[in-house]
Each structure stands twice: as C-alpha cells, then as structure tokens.
C-alpha atoms as a PDB file:
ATOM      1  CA  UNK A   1       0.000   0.000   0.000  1.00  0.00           C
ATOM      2  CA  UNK A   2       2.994   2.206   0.927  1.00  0.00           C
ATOM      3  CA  UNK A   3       4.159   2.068  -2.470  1.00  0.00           C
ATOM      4  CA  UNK A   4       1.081   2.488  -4.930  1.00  0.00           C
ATOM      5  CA  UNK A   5       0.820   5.883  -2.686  1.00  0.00           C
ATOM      6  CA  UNK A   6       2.418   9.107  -3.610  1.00  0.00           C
ATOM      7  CA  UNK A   7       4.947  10.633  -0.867  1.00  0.00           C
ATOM      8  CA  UNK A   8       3.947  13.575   0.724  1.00  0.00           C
ATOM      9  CA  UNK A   9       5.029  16.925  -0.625  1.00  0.00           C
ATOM     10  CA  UNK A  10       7.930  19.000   2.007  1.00  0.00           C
ATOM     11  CA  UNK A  11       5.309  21.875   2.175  1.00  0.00           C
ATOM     12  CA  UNK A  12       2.415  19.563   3.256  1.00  0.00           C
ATOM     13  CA  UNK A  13       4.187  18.323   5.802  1.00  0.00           C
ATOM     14  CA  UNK A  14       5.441  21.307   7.289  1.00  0.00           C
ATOM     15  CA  UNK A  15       2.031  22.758   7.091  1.00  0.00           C
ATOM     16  CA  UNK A  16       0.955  19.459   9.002  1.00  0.00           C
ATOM     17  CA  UNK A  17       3.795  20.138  11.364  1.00  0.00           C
ATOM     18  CA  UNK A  18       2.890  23.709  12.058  1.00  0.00           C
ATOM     19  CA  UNK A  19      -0.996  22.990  12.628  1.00  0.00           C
ATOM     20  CA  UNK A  20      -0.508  20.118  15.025  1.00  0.00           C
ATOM     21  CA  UNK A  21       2.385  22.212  16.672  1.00  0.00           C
ATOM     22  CA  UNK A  22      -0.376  25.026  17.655  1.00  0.00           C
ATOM     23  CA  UNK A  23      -2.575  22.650  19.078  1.00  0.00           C
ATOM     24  CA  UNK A  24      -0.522  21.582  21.092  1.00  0.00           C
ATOM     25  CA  UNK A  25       1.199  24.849  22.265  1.00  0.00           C
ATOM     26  CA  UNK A  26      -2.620  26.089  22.991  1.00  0.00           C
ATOM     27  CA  UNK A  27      -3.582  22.950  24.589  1.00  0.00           C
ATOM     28  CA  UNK A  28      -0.546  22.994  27.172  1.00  0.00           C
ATOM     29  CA  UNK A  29      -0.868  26.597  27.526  1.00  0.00           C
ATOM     30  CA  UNK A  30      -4.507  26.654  28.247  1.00  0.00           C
ATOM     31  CA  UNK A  31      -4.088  23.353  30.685  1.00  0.00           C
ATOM     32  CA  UNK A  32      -1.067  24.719  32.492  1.00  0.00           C
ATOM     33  CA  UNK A  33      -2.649  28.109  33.673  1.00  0.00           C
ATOM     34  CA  UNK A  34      -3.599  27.078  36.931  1.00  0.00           C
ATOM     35  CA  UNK A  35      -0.350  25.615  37.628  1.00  0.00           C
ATOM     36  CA  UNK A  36       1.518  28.073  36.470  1.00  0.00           C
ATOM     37  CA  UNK A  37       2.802  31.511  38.055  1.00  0.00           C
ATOM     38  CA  UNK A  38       2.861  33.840  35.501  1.00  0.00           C
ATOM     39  CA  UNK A  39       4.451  37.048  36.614  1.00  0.00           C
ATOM     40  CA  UNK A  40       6.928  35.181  38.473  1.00  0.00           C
ATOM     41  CA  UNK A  41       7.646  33.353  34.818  1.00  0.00           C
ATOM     42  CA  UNK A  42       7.698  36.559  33.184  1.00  0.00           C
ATOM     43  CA  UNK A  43       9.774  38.335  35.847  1.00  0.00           C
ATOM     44  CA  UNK A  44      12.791  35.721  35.280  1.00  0.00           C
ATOM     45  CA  UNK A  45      12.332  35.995  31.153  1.00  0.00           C
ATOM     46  CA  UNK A  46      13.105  39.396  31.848  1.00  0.00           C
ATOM     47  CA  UNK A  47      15.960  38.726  34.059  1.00  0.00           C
ATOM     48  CA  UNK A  48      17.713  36.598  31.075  1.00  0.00           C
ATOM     49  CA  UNK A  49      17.174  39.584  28.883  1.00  0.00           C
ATOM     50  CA  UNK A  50      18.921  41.804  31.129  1.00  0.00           C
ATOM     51  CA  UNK A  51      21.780  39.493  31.757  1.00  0.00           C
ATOM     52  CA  UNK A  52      22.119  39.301  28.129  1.00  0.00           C
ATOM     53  CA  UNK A  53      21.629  43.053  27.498  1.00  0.00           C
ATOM     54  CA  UNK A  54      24.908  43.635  30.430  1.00  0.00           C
ATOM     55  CA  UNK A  55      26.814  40.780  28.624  1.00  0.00           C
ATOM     56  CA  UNK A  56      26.685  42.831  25.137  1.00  0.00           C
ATOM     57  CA  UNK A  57      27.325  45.739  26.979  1.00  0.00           C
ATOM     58  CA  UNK A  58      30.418  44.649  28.625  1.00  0.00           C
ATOM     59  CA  UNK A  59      29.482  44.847  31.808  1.00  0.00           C
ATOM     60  CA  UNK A  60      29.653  41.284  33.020  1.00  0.00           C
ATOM     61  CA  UNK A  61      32.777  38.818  31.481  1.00  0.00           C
ATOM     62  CA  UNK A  62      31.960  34.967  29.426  1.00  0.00           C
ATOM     63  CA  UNK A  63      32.134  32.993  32.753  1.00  0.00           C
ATOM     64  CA  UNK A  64      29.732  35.559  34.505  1.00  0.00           C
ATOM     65  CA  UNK A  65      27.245  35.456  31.596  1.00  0.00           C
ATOM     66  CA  UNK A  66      27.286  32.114  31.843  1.00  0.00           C
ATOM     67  CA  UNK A  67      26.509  31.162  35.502  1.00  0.00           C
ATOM     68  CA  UNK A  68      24.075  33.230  35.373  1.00  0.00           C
ATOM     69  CA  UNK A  69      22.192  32.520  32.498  1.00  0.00           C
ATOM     70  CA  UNK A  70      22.628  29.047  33.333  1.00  0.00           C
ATOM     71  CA  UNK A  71      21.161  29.597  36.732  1.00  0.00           C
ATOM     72  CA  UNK A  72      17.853  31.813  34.997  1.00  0.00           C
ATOM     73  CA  UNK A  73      17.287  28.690  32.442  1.00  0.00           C
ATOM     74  CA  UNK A  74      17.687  26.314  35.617  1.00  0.00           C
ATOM     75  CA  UNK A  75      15.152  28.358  37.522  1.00  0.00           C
ATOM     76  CA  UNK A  76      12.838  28.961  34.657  1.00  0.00           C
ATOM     77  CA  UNK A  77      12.535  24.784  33.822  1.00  0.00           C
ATOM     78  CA  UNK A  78      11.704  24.430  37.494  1.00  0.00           C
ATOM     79  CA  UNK A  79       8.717  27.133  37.651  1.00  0.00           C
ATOM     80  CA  UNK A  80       7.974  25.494  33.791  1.00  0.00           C
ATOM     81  CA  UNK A  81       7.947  22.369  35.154  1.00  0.00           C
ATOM     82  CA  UNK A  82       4.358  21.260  34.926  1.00  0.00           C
ATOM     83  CA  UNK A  83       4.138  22.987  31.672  1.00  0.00           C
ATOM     84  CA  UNK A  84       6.510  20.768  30.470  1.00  0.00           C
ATOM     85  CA  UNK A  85       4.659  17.440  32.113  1.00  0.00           C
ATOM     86  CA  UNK A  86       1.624  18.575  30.790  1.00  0.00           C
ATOM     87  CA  UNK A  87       3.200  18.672  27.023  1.00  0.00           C
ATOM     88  CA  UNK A  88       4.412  15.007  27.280  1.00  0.00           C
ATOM     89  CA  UNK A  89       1.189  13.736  28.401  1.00  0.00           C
ATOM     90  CA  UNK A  90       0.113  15.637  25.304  1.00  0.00           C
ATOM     91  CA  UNK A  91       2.371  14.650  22.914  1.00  0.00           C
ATOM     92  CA  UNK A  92       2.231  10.976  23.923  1.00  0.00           C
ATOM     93  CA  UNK A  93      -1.809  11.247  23.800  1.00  0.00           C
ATOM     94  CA  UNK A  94      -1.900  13.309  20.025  1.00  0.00           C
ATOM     95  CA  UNK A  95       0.933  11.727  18.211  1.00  0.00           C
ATOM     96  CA  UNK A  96       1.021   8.324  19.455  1.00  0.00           C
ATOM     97  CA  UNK A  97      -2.377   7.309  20.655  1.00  0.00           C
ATOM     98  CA  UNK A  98      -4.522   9.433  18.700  1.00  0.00           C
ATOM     99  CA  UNK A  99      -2.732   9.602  15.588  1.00  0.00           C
ATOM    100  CA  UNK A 100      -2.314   5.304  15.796  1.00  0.00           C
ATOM    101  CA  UNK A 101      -6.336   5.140  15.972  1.00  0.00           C
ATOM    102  CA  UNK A 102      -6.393   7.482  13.217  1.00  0.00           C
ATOM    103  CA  UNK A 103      -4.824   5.386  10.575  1.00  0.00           C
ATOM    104  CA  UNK A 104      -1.386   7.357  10.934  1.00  0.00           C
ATOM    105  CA  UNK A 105      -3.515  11.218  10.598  1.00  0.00           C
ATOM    106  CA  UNK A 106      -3.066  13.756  12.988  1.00  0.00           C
ATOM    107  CA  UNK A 107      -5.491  16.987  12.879  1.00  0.00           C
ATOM    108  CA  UNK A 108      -3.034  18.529  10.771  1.00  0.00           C
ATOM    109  CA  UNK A 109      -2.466  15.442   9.261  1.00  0.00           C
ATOM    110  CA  UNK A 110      -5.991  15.052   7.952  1.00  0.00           C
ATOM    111  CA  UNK A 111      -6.296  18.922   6.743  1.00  0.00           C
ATOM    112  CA  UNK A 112      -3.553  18.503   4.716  1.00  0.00           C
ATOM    113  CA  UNK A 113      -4.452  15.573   3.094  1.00  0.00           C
ATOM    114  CA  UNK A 114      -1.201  12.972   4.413  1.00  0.00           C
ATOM    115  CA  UNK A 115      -0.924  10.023   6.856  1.00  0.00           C
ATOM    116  CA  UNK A 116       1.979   8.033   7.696  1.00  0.00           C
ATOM    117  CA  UNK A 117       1.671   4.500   6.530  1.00  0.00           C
ATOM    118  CA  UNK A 118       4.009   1.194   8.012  1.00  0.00           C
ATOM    119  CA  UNK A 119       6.881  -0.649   5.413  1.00  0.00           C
ATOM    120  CA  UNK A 120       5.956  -3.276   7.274  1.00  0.00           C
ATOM    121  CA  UNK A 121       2.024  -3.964   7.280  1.00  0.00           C
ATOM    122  CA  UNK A 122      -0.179  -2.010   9.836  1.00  0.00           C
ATOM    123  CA  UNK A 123       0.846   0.951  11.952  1.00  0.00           C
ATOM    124  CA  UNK A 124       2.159  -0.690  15.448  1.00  0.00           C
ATOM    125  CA  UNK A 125       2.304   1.670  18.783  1.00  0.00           C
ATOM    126  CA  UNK A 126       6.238   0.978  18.905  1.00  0.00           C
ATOM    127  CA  UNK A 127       6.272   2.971  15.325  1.00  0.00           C
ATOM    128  CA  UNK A 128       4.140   5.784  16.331  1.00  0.00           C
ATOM    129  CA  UNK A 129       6.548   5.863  19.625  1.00  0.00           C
ATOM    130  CA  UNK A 130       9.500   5.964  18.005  1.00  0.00           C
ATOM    131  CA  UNK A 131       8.098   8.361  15.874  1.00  0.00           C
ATOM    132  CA  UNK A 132       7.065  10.782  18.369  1.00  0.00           C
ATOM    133  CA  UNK A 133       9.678  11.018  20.879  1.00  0.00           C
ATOM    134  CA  UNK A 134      12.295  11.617  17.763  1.00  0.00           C
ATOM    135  CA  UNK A 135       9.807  13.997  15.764  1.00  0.00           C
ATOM    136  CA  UNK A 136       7.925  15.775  18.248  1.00  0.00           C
ATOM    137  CA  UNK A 137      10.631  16.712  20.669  1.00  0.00           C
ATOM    138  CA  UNK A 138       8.950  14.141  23.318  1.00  0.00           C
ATOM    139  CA  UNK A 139      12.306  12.559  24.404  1.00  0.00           C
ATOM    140  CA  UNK A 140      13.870  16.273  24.838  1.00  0.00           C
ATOM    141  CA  UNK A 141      11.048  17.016  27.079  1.00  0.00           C
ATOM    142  CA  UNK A 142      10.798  13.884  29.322  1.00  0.00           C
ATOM    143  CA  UNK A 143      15.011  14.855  29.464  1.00  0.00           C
ATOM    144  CA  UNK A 144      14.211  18.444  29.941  1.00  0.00           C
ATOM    145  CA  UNK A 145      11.302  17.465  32.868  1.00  0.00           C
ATOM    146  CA  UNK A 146      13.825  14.794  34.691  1.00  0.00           C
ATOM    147  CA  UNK A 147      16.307  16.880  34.752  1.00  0.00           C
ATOM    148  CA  UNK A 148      14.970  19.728  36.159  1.00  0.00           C
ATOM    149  CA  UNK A 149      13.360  17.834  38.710  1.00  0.00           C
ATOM    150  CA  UNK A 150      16.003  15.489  39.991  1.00  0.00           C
ATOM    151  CA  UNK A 151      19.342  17.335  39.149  1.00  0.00           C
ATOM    152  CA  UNK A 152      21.799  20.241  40.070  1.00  0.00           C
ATOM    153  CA  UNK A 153      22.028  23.334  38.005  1.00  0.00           C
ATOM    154  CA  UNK A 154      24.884  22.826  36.419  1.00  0.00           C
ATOM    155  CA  UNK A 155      23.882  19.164  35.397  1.00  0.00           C
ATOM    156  CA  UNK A 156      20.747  20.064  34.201  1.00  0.00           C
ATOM    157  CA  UNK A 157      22.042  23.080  32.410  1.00  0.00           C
ATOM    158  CA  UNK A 158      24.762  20.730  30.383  1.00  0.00           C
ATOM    159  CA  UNK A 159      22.814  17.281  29.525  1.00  0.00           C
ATOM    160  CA  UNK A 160      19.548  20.022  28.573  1.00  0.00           C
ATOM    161  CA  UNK A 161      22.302  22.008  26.196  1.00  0.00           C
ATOM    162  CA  UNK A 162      23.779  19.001  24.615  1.00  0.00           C
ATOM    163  CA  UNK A 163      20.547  16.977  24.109  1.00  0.00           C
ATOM    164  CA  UNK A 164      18.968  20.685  22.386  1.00  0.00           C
ATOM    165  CA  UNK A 165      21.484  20.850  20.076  1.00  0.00           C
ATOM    166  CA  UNK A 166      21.043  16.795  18.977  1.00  0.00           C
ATOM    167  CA  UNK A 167      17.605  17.752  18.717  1.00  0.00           C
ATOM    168  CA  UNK A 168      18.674  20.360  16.484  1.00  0.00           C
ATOM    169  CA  UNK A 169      20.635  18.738  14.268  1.00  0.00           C
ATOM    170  CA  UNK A 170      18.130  15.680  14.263  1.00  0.00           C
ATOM    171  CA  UNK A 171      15.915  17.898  13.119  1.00  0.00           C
ATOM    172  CA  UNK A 172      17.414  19.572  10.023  1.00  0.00           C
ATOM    173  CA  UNK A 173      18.600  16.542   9.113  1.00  0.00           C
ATOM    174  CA  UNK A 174      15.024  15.359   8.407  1.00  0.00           C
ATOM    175  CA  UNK A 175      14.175  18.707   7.066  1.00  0.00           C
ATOM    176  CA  UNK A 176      16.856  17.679   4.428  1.00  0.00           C
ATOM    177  CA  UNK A 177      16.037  14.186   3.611  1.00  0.00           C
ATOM    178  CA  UNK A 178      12.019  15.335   3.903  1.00  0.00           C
ATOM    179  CA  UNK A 179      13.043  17.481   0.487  1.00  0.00           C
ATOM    180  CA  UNK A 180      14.459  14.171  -1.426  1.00  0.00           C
ATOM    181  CA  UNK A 181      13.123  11.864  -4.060  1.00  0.00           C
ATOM    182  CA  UNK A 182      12.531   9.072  -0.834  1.00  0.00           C
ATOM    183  CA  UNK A 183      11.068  12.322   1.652  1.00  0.00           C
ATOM    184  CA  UNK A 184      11.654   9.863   4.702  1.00  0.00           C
ATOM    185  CA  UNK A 185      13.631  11.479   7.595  1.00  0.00           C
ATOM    186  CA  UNK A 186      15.525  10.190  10.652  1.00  0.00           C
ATOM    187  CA  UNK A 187      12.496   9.276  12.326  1.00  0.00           C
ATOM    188  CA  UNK A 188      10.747   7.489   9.120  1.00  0.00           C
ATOM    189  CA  UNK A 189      13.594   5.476   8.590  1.00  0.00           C
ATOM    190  CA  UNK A 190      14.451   4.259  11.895  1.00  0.00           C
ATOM    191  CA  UNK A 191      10.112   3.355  12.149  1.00  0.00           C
ATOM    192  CA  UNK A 192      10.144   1.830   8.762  1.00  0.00           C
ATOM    193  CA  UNK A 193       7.720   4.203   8.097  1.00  0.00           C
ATOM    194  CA  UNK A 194       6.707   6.726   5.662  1.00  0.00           C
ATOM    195  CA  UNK A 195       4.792   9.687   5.057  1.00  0.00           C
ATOM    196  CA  UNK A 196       2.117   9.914   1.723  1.00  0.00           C
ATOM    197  CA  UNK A 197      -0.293  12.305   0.399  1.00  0.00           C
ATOM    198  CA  UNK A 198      -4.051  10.373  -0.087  1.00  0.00           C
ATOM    199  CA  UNK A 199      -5.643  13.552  -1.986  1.00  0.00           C
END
C-alpha cells in the first residue's frame, strides 16, 4: 500500500507540522494556567534579557554570563515544570495514541491531506513511539522534565544544552532528507515508516 501511494510533498508536511504544533502549544498553555505563576515566569524571562543586554554591553565577562544565564534557564525549567509534564502527556496522547487510531492522521495530518503508513504492514504503537519522541521533541522534554526535577544546576544546564542541540541537528537533518526523491527522515527510517499524500 505504501508504495502504490504518492509521498507527501515538504510543504504539506510542514504545514501538518505547524498545525498540530499550535494545538498543542494552545492545549498545554490553556491546561497549564492554573499551575503556572505567571508574573513570576515573566519576571525571570526578563531577568535573562537583562543578563544578556549587560553581557553585550560589557558589563559582566563569558564565565559571569554564563553562571548566570545558566542559573535563569535552571530556575525557569523548574517554575515550567508542569508545563513541560503537561506537554508530554500531550504529545504521547496526540501523536502516538490518537494519531495510531487514526490510521497514521493527525489533525493537521488530515487537513492537509497525508498520513503516515508502516513498510511493514499495519501501523504498530512501537512505530508511532519511536516516531514521536524523535519527531515531536517528546524525548527532549521527558530529558528536559527529569532533569529539572532530579538534578543540580549545572547538570541540568549541560545534559539540557547538549541533548537541544542533537535535537537540532536531528531535526534539520530530516528537514533535508524530507526534500528528497525518498522524503523519509531520521524518524521514518528508523520506524520503517513513511509519510504519503491520499488527496
């Protein structure tokens, strides 16, 4: 079935991306209010502007800068904490549970007219997994949420840093290979999967 389909276009599934990315954002955002201290959140954003506004200045030196904007991020993941929970549970829910039962769609999935089909018969939960905690930044925020709650500052900072960065380059890796002939990414290939347009 995989094969008799047409691959999905780049654009279609960055659209895709984008839509099920604001549901998400909204639906943690929305959840997390109650949990969440706002102006306290706010107040240390604008300390790590400030620090960063005094390190361009010259008025603090690298190691300075550093501590302390390793001790703002530190204290910011803590008071983001249940945000962060709360986006797991979600991303877990949407992209593995919800888009499994919906023959590999997602809400943005389904507007834009794609699904994600197996190499290997039906769509199994250890695909849509493996999927999700490479695709949808799952794994850097169940790192990011552990992290925070059971390490040191300066662990936390590093292992959050390094993992980011993998992220990063995990990421526009795919966005490259999501552009060739094939269009499967990291996360495709390792699933055996694949992503096709059905309209």
């Amino acid at each position: 079935m995989a094969k008799e389909l047409k691959k999905a276009s780049f654009i279609k599934r960055l659209c895709a991306y984008a839509i099920d990315f604001l549901i998400i954002l909204m639906a943690t955002s929305i959840l997390s209010i109650p949990f969440t201290d706002s102006e306290k959140v706010l107040e240390i954003q604008k300390e790590t502007n400030t620090v960063l506004q005094q390190y361009q200045a010259g008025e603090i030196m690298p190691n300075e800068y550093l501590s302390r904007v390793s001790d703002v991020y530190y204290r910011l993941g803590r008071e983001s904490g249940i945000n962060t929970f709360i986006e797991i549970i979600l991303g877990i829910l949407y992209y593995v549970v919800f888009q499994l039962y919906n023959k590999g769609q997602t809400i943005g999935k389904k507007i834009m007219g794609i699904k994600i089909v197996s190499d290997t018969g039906d769509l199994s939960m250890n695909q849509m997994i493996f999927r999700a905690f490479i695709s949808n930044t799952i794994l850097l925020n169940i790192i990011n949420f552990g992290f925070v709650t059971f390490a040191g500052r300066m662990v936390y900072t590093g292992v959050l840093s390094t993992f980011t960065m993998l992220q990063y380059v995990i990421t526009f890796i795919s966005i490259l290979l999501a552009t060739t002939t094939e269009g499967r990414t990291i996360h495709d290939r390792i699933a055996h999967t694949r992503v096709v347009s059905i309209k």
